[in-house]
Protein backbone atom coordinates (compact mmCIF):
# COMPACT_ATOMS: atom_id res chain seq x y z
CA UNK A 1 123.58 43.12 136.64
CA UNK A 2 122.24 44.28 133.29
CA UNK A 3 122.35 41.55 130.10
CA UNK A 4 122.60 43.27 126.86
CA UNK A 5 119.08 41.87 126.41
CA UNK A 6 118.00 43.37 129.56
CA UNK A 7 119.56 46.60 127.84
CA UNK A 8 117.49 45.84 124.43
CA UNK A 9 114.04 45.63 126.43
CA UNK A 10 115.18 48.58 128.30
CA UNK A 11 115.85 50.66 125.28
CA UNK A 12 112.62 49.29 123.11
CA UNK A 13 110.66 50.44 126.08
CA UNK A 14 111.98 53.50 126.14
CA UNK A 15 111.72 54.53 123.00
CA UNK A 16 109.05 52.38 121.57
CA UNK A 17 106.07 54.55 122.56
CA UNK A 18 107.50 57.22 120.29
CA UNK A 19 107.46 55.87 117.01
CA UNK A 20 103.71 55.28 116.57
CA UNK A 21 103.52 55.47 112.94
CA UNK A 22 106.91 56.05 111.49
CA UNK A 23 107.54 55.65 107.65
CA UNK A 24 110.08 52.85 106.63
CA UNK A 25 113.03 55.10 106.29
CA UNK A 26 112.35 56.70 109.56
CA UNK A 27 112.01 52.98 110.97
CA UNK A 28 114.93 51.71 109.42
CA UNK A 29 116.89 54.85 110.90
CA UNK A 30 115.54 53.82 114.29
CA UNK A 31 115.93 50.42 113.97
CA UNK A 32 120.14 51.17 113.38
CA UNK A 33 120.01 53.77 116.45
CA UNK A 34 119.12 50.94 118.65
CA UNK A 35 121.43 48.34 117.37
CA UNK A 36 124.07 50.99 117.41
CA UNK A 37 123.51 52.25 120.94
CA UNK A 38 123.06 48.57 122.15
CA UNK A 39 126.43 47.53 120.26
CA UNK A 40 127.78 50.93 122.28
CA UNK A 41 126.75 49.22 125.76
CA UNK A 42 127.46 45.70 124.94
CA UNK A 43 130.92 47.07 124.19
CA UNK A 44 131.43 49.55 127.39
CA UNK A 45 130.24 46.65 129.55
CA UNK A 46 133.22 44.39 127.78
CA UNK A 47 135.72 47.04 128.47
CA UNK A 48 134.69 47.47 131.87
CA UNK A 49 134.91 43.95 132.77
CA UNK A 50 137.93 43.30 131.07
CA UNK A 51 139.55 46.48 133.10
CA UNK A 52 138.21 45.00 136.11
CA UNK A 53 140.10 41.23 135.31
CA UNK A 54 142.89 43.46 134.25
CA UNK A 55 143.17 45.25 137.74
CA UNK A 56 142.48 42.43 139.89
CA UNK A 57 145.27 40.50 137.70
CA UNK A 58 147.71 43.23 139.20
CA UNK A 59 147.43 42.04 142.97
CA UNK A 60 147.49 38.16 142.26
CA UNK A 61 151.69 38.86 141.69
């Protein structure tokens, strides 16, 4: 099961290696692409486990 700081490291590895010497605006702009695309999983993941609580409410009647 992935933790969004599983995600983080996942993402930081990924994409790390290609920002060797980046200027601060491009930096900043990558810094908010991963906090954006980790806010994007963090969320999906909530939705997805509330839908699954949500479905398995619907047999317990």
């Amino acid at each position: 099961m992935d933790t969004p700081a599983r995600s983080v490291a996942l993402v930081l590895n990924t994409w790390g290696p290609l920002c060797l010497c980046p200027s601060e605006d491009e930096q900043r702009a990558a810094q908010a692409q991963i906090k954006a695309l980790v806010a994007r999983m963090v969320d999906q993941k909530a939705e997805g486990e509330a839908a699954a609580r949500d479905e398995s409410s619907d047999f317990e009647d």
